[in-house]
C-alpha atoms as a PDB file:
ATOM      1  CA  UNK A   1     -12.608 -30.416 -16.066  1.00  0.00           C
ATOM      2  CA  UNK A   2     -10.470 -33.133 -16.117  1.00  0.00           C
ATOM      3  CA  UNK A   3      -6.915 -34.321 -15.702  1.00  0.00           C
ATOM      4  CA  UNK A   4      -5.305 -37.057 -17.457  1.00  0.00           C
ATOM      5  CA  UNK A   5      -6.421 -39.705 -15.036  1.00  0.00           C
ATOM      6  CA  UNK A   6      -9.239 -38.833 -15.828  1.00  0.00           C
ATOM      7  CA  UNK A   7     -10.441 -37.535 -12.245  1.00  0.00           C
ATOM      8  CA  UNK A   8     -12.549 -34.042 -11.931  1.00  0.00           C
ATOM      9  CA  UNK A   9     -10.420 -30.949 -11.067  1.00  0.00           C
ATOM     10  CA  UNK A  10     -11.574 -27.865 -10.179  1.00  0.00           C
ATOM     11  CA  UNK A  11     -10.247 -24.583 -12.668  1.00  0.00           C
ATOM     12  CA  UNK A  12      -8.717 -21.808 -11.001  1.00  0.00           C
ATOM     13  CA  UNK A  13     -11.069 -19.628 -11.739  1.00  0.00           C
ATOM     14  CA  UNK A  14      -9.305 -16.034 -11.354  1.00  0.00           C
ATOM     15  CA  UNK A  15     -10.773 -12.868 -12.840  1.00  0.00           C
ATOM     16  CA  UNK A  16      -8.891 -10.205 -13.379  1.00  0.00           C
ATOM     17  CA  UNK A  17     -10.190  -6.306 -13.356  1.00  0.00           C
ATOM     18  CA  UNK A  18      -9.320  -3.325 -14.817  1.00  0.00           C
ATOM     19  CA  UNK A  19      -7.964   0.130 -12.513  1.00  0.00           C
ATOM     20  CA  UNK A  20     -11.004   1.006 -12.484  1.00  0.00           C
ATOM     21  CA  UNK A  21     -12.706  -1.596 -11.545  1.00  0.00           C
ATOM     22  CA  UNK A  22     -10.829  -2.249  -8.981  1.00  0.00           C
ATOM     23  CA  UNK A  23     -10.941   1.549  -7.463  1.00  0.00           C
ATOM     24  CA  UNK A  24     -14.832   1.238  -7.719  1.00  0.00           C
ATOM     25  CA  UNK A  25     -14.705  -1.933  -5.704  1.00  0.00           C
ATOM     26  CA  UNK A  26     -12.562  -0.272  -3.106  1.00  0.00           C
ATOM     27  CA  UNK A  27     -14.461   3.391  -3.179  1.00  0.00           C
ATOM     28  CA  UNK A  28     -11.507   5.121  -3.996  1.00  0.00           C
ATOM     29  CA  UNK A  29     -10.436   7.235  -7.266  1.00  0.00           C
ATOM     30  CA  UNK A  30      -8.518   5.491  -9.809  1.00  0.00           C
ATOM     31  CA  UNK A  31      -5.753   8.190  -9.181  1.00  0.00           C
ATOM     32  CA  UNK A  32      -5.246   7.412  -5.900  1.00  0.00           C
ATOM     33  CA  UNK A  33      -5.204   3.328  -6.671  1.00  0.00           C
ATOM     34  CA  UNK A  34      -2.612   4.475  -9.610  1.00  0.00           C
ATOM     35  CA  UNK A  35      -0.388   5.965  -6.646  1.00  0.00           C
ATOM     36  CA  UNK A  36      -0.818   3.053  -4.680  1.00  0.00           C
ATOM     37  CA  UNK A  37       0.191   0.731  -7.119  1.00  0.00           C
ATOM     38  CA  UNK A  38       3.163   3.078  -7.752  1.00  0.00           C
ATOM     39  CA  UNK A  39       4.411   3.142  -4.151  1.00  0.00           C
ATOM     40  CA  UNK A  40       4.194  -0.444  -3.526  1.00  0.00           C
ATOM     41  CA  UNK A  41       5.626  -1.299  -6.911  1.00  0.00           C
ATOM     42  CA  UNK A  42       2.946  -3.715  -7.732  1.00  0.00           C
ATOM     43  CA  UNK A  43       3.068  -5.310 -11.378  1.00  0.00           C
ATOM     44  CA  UNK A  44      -0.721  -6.409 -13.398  1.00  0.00           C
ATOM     45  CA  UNK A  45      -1.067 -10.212 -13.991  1.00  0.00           C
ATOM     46  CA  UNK A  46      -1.260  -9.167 -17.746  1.00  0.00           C
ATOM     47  CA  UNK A  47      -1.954  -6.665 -20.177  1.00  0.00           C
ATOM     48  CA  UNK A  48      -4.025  -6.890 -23.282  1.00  0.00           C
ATOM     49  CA  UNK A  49      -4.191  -3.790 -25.729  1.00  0.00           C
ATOM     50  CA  UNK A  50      -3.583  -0.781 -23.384  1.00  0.00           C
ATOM     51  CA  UNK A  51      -5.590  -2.428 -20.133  1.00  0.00           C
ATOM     52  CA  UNK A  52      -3.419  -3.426 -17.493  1.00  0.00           C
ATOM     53  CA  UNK A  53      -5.214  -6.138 -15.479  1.00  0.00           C
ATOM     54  CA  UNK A  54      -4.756  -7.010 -11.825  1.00  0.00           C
ATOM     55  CA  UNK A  55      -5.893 -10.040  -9.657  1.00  0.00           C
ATOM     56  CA  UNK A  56      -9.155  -9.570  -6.960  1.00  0.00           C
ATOM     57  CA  UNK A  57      -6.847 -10.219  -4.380  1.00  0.00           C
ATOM     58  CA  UNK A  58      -5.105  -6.314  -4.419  1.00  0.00           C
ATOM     59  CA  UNK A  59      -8.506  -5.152  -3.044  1.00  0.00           C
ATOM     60  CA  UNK A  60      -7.301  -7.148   0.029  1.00  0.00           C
ATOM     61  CA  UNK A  61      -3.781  -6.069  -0.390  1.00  0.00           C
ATOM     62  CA  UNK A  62      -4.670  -2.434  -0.649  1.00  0.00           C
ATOM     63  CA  UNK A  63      -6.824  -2.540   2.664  1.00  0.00           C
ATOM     64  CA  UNK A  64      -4.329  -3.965   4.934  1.00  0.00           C
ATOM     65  CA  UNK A  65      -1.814  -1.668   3.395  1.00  0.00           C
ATOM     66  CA  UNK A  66      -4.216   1.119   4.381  1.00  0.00           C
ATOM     67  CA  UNK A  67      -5.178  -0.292   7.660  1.00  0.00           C
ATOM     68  CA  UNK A  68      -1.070  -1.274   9.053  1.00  0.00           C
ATOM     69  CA  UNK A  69      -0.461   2.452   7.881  1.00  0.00           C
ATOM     70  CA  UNK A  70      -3.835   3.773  10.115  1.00  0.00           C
ATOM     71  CA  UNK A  71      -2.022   1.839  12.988  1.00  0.00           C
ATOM     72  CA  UNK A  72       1.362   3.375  12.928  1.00  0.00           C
ATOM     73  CA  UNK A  73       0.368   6.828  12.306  1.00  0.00           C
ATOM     74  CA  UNK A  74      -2.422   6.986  15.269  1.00  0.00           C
ATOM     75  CA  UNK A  75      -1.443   8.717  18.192  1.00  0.00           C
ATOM     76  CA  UNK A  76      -1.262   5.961  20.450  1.00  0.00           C
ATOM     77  CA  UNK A  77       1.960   5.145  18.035  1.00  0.00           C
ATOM     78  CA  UNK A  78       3.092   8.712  17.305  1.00  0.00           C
ATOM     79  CA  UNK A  79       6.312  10.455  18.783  1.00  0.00           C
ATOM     80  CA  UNK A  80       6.336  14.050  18.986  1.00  0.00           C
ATOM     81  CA  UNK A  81       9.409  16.066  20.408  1.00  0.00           C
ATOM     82  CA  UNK A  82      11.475  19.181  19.563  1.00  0.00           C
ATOM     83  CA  UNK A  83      14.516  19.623  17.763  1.00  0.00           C
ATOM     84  CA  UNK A  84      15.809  20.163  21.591  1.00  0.00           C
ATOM     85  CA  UNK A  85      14.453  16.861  22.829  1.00  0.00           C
ATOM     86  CA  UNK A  86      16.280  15.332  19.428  1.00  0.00           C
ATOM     87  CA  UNK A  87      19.440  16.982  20.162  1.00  0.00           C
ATOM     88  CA  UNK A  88      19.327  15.842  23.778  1.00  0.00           C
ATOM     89  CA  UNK A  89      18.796  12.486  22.884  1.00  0.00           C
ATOM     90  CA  UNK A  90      20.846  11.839  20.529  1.00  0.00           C
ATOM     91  CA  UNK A  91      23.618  13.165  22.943  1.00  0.00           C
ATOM     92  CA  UNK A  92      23.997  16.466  21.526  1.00  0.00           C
ATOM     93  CA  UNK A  93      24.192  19.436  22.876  1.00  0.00           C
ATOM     94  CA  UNK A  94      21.257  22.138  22.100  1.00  0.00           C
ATOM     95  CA  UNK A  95      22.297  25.610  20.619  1.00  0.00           C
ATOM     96  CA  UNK A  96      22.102  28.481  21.982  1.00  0.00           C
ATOM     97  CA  UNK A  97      19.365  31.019  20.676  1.00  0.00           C
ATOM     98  CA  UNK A  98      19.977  33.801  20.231  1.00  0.00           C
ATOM     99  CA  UNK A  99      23.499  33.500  19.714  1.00  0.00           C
ATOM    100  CA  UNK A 100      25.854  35.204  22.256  1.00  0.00           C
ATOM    101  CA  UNK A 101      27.318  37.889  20.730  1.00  0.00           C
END
């Protein structure tokens, strides 16, 4: 291609992909891409007839989601306490069980 100088360009080549295709690239189900897509409120590129059609780059997108979310929920990063522990630090103080009657 060429611009109007007259000097070679290179096209932005960008293929687009299906659901599908896109859950087959990542080894998931489409289901599970659909809820993905859902939850991070991500719109196709563009539709044509009833195919919605998203940009190569959620693959990437979906992977760091998936790997940022592996990091906060390991254990290294988890915080586990009882509804005593909560009350006590957030000031509170816990209830008595059983109730005195």
């Amino acid at each position: 291609l060429r611009n109007k100088q007259g000097n070679e360009t290179m096209k932005q080549d960008s293929k687009l992909y299906t659901q599908t295709q896109i859950a087959h690239k990542l080894g998931i189900s489409k289901g599970t891409l659909s809820k993905w897509i859902i939850k991070y409120n991500v719109s196709p590129e563009t539709t044509k007839g009833n195919r919605k059609l998203y940009k190569e780059t959620l693959v990437e997108a979906y992977r760091k989601s998936k790997k940022d979310h592996k990091a906060i929920n390991s254990k290294e990063h988890r915080e586990s306490f009882s509804t005593v522990d909560f009350l006590k630090k957030e000031g509170r103080p816990s209830p008595d069980y059983p109730p005195d009657q």
